[in-house]
PDB file of N, CA and C in Angstrom:
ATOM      1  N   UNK A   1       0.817  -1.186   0.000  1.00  0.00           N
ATOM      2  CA  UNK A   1       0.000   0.000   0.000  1.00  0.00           C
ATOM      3  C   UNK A   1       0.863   1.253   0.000  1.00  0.00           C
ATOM      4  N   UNK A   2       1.989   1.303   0.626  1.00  0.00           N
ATOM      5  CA  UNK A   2       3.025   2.435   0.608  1.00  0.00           C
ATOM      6  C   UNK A   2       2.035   3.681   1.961  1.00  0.00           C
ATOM      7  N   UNK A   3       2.776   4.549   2.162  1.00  0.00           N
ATOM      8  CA  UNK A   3       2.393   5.742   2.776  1.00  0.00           C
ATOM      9  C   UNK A   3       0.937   6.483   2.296  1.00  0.00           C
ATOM     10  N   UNK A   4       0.164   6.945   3.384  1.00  0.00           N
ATOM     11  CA  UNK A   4      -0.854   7.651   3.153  1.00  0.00           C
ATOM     12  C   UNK A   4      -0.188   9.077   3.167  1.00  0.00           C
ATOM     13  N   UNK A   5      -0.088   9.371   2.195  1.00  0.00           N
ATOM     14  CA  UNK A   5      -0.384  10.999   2.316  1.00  0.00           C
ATOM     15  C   UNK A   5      -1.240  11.994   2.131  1.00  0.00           C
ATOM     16  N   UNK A   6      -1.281  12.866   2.905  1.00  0.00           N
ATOM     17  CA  UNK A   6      -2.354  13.982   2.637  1.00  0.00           C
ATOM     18  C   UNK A   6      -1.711  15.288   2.986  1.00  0.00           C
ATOM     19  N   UNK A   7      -2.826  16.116   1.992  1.00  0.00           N
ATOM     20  CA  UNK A   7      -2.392  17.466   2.157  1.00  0.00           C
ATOM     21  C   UNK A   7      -3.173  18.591   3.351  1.00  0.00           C
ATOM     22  N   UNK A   8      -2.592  19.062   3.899  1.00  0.00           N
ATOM     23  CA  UNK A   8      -3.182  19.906   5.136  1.00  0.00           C
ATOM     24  C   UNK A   8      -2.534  21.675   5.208  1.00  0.00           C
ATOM     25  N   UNK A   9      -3.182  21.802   6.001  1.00  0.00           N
ATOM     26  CA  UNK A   9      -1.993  23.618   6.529  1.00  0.00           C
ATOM     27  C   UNK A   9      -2.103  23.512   8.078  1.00  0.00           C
ATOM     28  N   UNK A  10      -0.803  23.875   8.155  1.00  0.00           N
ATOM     29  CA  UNK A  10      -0.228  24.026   9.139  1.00  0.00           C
ATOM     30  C   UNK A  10      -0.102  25.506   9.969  1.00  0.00           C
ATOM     31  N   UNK A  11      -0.051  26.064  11.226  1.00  0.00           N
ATOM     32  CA  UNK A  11      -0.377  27.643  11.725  1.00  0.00           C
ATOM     33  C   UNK A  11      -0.390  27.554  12.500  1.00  0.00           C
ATOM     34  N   UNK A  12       0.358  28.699  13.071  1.00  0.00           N
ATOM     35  CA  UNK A  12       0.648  29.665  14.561  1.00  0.00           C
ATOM     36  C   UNK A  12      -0.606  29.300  15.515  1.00  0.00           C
ATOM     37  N   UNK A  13      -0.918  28.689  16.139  1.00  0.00           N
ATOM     38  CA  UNK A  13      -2.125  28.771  17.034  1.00  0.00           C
ATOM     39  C   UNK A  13      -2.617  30.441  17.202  1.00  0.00           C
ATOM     40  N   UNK A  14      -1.706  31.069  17.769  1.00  0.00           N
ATOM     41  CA  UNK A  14      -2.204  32.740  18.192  1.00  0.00           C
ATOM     42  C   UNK A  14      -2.536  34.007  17.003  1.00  0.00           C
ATOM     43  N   UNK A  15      -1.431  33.009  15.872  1.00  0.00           N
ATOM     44  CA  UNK A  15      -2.047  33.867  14.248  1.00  0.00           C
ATOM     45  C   UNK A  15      -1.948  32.985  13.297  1.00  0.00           C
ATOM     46  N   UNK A  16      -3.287  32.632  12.979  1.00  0.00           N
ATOM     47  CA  UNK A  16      -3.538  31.595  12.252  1.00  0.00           C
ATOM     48  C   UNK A  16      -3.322  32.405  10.342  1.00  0.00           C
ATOM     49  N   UNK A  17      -2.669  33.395  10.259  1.00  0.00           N
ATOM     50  CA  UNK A  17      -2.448  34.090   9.188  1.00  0.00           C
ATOM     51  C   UNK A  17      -0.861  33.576   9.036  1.00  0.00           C
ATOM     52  N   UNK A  18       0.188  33.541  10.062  1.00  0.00           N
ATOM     53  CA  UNK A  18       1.130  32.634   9.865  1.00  0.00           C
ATOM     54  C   UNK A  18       0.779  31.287   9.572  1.00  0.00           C
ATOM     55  N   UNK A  19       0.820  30.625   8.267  1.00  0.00           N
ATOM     56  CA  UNK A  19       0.768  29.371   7.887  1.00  0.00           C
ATOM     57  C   UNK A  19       1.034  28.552   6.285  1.00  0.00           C
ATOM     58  N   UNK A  20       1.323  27.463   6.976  1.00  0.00           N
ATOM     59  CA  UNK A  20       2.107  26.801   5.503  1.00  0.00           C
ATOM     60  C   UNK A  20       1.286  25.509   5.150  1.00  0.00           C
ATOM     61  N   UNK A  21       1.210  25.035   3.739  1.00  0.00           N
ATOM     62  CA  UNK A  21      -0.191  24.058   3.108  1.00  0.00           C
ATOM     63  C   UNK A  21       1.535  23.519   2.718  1.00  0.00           C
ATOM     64  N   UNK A  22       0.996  22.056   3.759  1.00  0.00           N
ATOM     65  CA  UNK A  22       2.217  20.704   3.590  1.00  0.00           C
ATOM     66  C   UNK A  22       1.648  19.364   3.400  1.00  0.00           C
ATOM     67  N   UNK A  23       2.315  18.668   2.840  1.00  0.00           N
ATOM     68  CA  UNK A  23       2.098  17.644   2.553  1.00  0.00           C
ATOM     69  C   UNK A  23       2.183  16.765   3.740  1.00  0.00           C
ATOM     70  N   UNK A  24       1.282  15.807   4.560  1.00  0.00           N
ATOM     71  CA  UNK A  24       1.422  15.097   5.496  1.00  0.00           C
ATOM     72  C   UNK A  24       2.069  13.819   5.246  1.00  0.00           C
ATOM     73  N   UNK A  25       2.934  12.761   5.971  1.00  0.00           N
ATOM     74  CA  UNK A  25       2.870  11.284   5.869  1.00  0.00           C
ATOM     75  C   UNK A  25       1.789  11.175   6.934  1.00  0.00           C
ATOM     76  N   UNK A  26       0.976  10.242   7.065  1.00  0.00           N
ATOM     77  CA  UNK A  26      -0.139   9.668   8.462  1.00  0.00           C
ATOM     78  C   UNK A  26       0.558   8.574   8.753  1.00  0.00           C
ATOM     79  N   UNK A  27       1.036   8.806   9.955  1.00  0.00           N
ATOM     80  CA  UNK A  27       1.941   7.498  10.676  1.00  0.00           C
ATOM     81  C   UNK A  27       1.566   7.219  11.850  1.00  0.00           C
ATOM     82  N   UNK A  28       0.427   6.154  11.623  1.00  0.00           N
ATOM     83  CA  UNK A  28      -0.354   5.999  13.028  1.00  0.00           C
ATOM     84  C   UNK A  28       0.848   5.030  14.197  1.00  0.00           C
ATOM     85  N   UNK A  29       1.835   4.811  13.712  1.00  0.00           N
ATOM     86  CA  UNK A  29       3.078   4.916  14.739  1.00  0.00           C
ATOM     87  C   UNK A  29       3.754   6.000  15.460  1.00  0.00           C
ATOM     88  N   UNK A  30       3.107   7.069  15.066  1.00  0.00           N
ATOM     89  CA  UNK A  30       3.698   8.513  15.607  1.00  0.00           C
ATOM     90  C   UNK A  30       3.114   9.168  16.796  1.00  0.00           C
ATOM     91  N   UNK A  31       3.699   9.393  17.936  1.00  0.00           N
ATOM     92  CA  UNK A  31       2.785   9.794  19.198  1.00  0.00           C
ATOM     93  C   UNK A  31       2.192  11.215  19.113  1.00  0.00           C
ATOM     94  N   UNK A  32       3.458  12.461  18.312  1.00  0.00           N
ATOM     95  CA  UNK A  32       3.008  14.167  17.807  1.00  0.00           C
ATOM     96  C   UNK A  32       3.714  13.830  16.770  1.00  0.00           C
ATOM     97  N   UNK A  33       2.308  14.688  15.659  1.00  0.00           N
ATOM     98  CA  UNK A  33       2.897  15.181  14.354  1.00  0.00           C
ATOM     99  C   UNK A  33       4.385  16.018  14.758  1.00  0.00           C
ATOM    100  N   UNK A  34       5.044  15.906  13.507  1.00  0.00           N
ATOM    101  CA  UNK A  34       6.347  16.034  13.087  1.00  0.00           C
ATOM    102  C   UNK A  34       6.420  17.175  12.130  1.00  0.00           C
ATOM    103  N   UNK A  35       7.359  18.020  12.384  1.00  0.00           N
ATOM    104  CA  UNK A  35       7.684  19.134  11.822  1.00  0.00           C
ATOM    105  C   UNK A  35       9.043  19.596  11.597  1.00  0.00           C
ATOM    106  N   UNK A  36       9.948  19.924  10.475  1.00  0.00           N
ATOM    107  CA  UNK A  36      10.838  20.498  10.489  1.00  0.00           C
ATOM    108  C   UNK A  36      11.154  21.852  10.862  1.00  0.00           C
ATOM    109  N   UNK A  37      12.438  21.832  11.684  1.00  0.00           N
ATOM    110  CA  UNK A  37      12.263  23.634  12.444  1.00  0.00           C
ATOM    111  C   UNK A  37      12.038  24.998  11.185  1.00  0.00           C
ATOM    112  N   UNK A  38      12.652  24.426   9.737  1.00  0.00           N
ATOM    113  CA  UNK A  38      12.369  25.770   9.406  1.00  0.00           C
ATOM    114  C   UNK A  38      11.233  26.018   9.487  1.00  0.00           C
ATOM    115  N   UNK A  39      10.160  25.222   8.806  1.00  0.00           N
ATOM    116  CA  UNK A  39       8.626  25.414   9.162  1.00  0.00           C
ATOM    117  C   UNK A  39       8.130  26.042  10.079  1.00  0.00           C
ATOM    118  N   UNK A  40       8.346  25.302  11.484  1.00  0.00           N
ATOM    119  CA  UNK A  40       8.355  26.108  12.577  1.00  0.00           C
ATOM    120  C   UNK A  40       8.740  27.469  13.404  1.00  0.00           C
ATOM    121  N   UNK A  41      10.179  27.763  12.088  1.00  0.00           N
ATOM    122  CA  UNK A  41      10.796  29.444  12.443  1.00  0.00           C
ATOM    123  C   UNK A  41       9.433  30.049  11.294  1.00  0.00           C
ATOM    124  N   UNK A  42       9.493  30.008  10.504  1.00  0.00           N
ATOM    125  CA  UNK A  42       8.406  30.401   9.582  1.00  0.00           C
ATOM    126  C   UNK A  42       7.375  30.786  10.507  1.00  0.00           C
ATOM    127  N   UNK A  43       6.783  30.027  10.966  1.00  0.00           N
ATOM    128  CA  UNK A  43       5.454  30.032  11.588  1.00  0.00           C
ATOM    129  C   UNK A  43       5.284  31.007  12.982  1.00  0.00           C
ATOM    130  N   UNK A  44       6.423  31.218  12.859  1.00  0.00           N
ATOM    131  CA  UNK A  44       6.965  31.452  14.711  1.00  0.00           C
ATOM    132  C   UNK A  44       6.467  30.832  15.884  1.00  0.00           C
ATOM    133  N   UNK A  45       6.476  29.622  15.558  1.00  0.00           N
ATOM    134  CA  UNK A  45       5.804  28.679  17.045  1.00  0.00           C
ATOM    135  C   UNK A  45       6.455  28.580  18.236  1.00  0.00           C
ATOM    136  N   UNK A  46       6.170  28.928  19.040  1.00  0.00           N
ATOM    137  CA  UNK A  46       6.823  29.192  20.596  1.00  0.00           C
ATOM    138  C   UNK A  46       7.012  27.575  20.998  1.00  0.00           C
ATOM    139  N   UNK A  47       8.441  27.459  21.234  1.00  0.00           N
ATOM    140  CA  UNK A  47       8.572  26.128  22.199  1.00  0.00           C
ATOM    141  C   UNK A  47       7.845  26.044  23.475  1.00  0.00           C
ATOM    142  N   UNK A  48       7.347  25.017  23.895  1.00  0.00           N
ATOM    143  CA  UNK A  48       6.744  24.890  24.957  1.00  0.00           C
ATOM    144  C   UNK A  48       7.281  24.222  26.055  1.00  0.00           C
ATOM    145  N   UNK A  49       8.318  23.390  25.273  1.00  0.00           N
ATOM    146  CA  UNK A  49       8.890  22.086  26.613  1.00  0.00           C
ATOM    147  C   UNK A  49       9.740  21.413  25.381  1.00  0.00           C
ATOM    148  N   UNK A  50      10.518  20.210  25.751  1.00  0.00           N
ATOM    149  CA  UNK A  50      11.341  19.518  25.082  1.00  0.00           C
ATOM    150  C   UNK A  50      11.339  17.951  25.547  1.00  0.00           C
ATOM    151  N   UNK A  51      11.194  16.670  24.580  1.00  0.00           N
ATOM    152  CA  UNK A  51      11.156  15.859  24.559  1.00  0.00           C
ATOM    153  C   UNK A  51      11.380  14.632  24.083  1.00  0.00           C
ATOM    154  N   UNK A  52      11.869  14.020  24.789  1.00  0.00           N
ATOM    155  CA  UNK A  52      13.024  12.870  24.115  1.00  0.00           C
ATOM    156  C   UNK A  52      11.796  11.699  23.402  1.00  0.00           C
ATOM    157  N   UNK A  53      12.245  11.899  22.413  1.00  0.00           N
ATOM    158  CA  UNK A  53      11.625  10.720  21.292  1.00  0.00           C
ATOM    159  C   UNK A  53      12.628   9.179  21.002  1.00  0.00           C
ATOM    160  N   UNK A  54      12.192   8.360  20.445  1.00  0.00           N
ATOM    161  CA  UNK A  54      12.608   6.916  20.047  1.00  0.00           C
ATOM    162  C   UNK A  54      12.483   7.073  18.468  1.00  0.00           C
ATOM    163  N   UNK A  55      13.383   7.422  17.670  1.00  0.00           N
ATOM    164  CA  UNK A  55      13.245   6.667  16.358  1.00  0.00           C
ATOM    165  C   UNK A  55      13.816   5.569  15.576  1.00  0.00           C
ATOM    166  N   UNK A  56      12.943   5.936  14.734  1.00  0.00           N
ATOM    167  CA  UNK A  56      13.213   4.174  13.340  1.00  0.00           C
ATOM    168  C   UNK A  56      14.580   3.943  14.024  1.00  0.00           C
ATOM    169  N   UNK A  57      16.160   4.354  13.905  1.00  0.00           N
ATOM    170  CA  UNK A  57      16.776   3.950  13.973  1.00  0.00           C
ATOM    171  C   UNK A  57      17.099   3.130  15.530  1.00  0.00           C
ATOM    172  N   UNK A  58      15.868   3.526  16.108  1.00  0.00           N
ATOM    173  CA  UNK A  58      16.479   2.890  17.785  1.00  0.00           C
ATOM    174  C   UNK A  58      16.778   4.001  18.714  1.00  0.00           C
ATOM    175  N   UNK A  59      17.606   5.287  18.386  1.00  0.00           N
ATOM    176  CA  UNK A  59      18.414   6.126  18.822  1.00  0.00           C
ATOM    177  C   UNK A  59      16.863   6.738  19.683  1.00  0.00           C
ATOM    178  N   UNK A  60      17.575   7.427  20.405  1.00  0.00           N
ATOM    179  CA  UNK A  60      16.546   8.236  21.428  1.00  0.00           C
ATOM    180  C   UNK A  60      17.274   9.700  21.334  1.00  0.00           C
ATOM    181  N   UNK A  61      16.295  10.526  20.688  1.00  0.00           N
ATOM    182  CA  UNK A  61      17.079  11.900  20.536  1.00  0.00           C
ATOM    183  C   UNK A  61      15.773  12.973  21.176  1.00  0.00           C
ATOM    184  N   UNK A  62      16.045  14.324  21.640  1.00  0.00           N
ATOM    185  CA  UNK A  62      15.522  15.037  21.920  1.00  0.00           C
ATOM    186  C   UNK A  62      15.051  16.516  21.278  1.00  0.00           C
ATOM    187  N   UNK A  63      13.420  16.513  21.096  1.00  0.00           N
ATOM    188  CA  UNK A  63      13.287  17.716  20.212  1.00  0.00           C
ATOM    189  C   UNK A  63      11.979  18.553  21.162  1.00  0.00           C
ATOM    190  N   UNK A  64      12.695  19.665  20.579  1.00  0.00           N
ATOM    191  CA  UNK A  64      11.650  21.002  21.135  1.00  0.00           C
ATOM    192  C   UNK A  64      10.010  20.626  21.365  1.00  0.00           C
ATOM    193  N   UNK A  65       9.287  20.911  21.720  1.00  0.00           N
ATOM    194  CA  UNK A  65       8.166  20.586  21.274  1.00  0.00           C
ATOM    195  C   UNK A  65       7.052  21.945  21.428  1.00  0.00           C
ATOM    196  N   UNK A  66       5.713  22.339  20.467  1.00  0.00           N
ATOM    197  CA  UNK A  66       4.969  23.271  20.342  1.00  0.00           C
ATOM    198  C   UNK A  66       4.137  23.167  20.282  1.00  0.00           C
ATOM    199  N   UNK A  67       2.834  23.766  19.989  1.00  0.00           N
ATOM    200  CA  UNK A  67       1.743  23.660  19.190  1.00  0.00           C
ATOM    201  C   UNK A  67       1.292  24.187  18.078  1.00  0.00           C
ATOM    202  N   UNK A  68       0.349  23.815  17.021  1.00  0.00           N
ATOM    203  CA  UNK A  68       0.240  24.692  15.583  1.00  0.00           C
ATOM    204  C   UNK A  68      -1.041  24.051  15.703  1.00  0.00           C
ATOM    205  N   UNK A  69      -1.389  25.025  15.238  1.00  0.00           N
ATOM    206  CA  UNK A  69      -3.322  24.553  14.440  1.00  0.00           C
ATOM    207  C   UNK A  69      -3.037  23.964  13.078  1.00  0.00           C
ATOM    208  N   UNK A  70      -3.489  22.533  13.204  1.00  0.00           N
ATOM    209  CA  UNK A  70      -3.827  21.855  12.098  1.00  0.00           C
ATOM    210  C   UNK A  70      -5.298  21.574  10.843  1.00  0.00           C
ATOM    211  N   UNK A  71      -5.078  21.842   9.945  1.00  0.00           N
ATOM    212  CA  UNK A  71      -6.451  21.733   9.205  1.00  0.00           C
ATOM    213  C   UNK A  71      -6.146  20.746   8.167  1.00  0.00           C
ATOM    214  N   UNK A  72      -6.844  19.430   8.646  1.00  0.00           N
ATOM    215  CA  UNK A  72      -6.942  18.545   7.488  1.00  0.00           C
ATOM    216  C   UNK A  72      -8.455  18.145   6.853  1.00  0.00           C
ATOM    217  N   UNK A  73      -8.412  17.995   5.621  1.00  0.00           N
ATOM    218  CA  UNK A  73      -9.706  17.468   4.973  1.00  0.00           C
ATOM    219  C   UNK A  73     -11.097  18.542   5.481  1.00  0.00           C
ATOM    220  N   UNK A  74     -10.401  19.327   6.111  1.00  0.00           N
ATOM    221  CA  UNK A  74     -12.166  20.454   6.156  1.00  0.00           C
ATOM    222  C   UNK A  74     -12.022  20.449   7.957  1.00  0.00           C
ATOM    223  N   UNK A  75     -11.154  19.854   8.624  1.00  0.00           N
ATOM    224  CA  UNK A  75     -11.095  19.468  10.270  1.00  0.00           C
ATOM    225  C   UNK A  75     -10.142  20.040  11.198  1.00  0.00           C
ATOM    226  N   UNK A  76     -10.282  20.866  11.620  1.00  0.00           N
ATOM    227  CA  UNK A  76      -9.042  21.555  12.103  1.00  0.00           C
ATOM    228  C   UNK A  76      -8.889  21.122  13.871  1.00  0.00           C
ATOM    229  N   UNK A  77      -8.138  21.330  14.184  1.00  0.00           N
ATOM    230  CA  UNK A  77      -7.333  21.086  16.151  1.00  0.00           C
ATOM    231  C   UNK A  77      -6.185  21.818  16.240  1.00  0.00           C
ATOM    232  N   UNK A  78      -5.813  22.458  17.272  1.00  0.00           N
ATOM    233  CA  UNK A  78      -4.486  22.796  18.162  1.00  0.00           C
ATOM    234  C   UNK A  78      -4.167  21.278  18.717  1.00  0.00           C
ATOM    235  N   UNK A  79      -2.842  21.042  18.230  1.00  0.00           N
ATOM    236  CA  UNK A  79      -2.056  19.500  18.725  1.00  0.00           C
ATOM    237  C   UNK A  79      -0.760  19.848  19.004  1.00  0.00           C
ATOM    238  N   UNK A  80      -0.146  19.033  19.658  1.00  0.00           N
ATOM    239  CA  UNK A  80       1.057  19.169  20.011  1.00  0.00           C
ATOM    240  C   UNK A  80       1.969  18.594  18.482  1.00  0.00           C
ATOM    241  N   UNK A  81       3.231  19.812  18.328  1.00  0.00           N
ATOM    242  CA  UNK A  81       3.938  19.231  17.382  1.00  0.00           C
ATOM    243  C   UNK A  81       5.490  19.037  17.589  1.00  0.00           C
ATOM    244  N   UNK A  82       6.293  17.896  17.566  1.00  0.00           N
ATOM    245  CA  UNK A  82       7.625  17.736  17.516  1.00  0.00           C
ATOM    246  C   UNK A  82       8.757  18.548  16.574  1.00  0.00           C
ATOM    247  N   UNK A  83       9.222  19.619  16.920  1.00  0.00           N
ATOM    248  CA  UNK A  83      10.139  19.935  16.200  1.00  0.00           C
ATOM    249  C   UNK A  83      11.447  19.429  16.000  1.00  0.00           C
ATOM    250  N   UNK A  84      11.599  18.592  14.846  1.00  0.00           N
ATOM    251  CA  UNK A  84      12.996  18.103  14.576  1.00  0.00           C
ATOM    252  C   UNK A  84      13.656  18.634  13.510  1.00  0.00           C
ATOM    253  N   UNK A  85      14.571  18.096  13.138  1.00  0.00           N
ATOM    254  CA  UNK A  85      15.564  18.589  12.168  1.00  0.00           C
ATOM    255  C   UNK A  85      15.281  18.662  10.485  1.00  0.00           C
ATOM    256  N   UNK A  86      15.913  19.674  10.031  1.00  0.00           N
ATOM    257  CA  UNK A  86      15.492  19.702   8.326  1.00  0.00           C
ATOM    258  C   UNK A  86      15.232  18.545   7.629  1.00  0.00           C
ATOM    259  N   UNK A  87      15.835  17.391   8.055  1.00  0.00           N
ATOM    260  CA  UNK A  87      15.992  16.092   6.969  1.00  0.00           C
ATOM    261  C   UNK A  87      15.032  15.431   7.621  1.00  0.00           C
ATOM    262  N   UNK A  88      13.676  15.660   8.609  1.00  0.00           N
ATOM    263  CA  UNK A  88      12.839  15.084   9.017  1.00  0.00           C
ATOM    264  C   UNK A  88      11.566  14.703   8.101  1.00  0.00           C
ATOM    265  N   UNK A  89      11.038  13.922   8.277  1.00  0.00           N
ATOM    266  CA  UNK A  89      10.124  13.593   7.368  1.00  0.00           C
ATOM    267  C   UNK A  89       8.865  14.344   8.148  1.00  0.00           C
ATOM    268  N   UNK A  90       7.522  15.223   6.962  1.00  0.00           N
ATOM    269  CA  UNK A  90       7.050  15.373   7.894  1.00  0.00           C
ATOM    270  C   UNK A  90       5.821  15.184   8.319  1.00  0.00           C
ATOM    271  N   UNK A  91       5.056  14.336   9.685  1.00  0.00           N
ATOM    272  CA  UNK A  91       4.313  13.569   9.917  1.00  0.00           C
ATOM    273  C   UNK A  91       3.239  13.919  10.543  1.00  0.00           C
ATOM    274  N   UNK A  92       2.076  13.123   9.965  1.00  0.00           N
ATOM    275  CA  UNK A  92       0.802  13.649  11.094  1.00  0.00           C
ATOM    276  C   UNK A  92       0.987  12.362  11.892  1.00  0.00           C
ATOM    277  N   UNK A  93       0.675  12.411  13.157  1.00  0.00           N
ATOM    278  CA  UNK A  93       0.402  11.435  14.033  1.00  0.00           C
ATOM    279  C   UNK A  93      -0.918  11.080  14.579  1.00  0.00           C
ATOM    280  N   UNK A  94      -1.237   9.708  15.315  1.00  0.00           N
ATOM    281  CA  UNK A  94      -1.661   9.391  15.560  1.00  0.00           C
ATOM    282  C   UNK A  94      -2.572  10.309  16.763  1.00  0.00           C
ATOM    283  N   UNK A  95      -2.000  11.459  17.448  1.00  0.00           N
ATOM    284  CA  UNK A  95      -2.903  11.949  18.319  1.00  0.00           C
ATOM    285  C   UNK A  95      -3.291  13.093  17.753  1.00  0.00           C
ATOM    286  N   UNK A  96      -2.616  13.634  17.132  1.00  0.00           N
ATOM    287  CA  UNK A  96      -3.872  14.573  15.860  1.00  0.00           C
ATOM    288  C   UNK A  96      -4.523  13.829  15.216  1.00  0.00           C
ATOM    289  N   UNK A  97      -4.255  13.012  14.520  1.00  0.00           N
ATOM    290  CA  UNK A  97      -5.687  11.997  13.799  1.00  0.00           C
ATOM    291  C   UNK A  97      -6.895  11.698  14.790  1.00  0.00           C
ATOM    292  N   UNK A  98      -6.433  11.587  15.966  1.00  0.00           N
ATOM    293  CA  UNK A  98      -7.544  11.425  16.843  1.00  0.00           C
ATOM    294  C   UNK A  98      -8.514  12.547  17.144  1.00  0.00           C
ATOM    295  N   UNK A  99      -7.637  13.903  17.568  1.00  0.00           N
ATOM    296  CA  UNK A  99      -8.408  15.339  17.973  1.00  0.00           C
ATOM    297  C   UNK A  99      -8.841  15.203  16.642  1.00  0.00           C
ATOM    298  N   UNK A 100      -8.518  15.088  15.422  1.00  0.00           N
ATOM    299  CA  UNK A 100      -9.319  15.084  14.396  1.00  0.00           C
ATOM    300  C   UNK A 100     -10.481  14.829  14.078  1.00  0.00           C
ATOM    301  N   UNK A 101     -10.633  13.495  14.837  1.00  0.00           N
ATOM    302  CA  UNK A 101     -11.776  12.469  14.578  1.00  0.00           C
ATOM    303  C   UNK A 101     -11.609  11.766  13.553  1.00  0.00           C
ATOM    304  N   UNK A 102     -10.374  11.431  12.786  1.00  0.00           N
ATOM    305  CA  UNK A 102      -9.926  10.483  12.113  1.00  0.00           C
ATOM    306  C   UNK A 102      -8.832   9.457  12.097  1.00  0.00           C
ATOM    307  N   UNK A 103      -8.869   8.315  10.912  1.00  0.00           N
ATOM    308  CA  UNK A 103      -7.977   7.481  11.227  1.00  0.00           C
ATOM    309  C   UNK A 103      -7.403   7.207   9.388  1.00  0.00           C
ATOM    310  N   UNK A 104      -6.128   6.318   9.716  1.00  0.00           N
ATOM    311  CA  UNK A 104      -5.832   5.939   8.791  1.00  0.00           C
ATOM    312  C   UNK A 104      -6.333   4.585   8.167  1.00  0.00           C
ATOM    313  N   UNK A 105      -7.056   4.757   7.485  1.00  0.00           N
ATOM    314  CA  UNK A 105      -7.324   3.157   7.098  1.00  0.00           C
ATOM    315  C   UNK A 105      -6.252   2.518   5.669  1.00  0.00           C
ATOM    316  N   UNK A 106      -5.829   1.589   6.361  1.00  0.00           N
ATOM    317  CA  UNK A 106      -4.832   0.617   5.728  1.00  0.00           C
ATOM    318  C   UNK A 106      -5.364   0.127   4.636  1.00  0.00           C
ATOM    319  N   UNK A 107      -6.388  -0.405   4.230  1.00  0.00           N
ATOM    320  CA  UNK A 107      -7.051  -0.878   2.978  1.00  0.00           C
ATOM    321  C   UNK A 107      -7.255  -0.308   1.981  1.00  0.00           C
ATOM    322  N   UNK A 108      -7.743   0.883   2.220  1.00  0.00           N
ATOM    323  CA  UNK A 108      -7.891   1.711   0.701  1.00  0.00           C
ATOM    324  C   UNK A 108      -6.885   2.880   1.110  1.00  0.00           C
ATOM    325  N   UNK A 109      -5.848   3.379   2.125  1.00  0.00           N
ATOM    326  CA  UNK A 109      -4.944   3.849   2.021  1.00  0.00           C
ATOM    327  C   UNK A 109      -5.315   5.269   2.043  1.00  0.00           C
ATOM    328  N   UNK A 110      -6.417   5.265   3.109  1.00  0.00           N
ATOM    329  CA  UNK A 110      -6.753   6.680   2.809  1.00  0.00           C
ATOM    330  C   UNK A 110      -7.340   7.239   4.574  1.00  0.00           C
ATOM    331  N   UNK A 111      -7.315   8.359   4.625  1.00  0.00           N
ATOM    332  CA  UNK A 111      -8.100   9.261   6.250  1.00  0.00           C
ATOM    333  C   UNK A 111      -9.722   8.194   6.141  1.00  0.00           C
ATOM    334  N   UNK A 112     -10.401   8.193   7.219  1.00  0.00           N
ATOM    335  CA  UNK A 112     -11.403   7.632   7.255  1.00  0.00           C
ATOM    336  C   UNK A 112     -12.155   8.615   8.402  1.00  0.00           C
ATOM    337  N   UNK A 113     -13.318   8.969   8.612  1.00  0.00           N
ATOM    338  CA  UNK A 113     -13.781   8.720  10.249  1.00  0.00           C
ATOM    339  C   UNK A 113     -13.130   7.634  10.953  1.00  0.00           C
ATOM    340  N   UNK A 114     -13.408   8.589  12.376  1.00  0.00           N
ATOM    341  CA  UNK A 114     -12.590   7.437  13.706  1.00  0.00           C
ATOM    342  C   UNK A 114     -14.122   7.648  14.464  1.00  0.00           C
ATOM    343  N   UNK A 115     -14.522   6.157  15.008  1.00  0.00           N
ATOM    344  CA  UNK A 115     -15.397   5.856  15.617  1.00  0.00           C
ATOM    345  C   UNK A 115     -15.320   6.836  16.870  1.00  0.00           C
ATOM    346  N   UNK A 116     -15.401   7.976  17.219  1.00  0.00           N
ATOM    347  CA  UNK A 116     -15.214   8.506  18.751  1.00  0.00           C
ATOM    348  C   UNK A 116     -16.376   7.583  19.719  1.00  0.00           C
ATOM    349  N   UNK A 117     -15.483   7.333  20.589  1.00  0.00           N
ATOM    350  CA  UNK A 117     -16.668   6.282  22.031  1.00  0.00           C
ATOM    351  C   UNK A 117     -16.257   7.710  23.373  1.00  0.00           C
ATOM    352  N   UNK A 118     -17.242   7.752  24.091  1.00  0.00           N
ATOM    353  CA  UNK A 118     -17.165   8.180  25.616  1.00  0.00           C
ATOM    354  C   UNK A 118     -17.896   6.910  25.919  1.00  0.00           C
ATOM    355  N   UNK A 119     -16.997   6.053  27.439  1.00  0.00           N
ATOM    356  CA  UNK A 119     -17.570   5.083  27.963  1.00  0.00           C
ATOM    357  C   UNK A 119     -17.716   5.463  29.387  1.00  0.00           C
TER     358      UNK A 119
END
């Protein structure tokens, strides 16, 4: 099936007039969407805290972390986003897909509704 991608915009939570229309990977392995810092100097997103991540390679490295208002498919949320390095790939995750109210479905390779439950 290869990677779902989709297209979204990305923005300043406090000025949603700062913002950039990026191409997503959906990597429902991802805990916060993923962002490269220039994006993030662009945008001027205020660090909030910093946090050590696990990637593909094993390595455990540490990146800034922010928030940006996300708008995918017509659905927008304030989510937490990982700022890493230029050569980062860059990712929606699994807990914005959720504030979303969506998911990735593996079969036809595409965003779906996500069943929301309160139990």
């Amino acid at each position: 099936m290869g990677y779902v991608r989709v297209r979204g915009t990305i923005a300043n939570p406090l000025n949603r007039n700062l913002k950039d229309e990026l191409e997503f990977i959906a990597d429902a392995g991802a805990i916060y969407t993923v962002i490269p810092k220039n994006i993030a100097d662009k945008l001027q997103l205020e660090e909030t805290d910093k946090r050590k991540f696990k990637i593909a390679s094993g390595e455990i490295v540490e990146y800034p972390v922010s928030e940006a208002y996300i708008t995918i498919e017509g659905k927008s949320v304030t989510s937490i986003v990982a700022v890493a390095t230029e050569k980062t790939p860059i990712l929606l995750s699994v807990t914005t897909l959720e504030l979303l109210g969506l998911q990735v479905d593996p079969v036809s390779g595409k965003l779906t509704p996500l069943e929301l439950m309160i139990l």
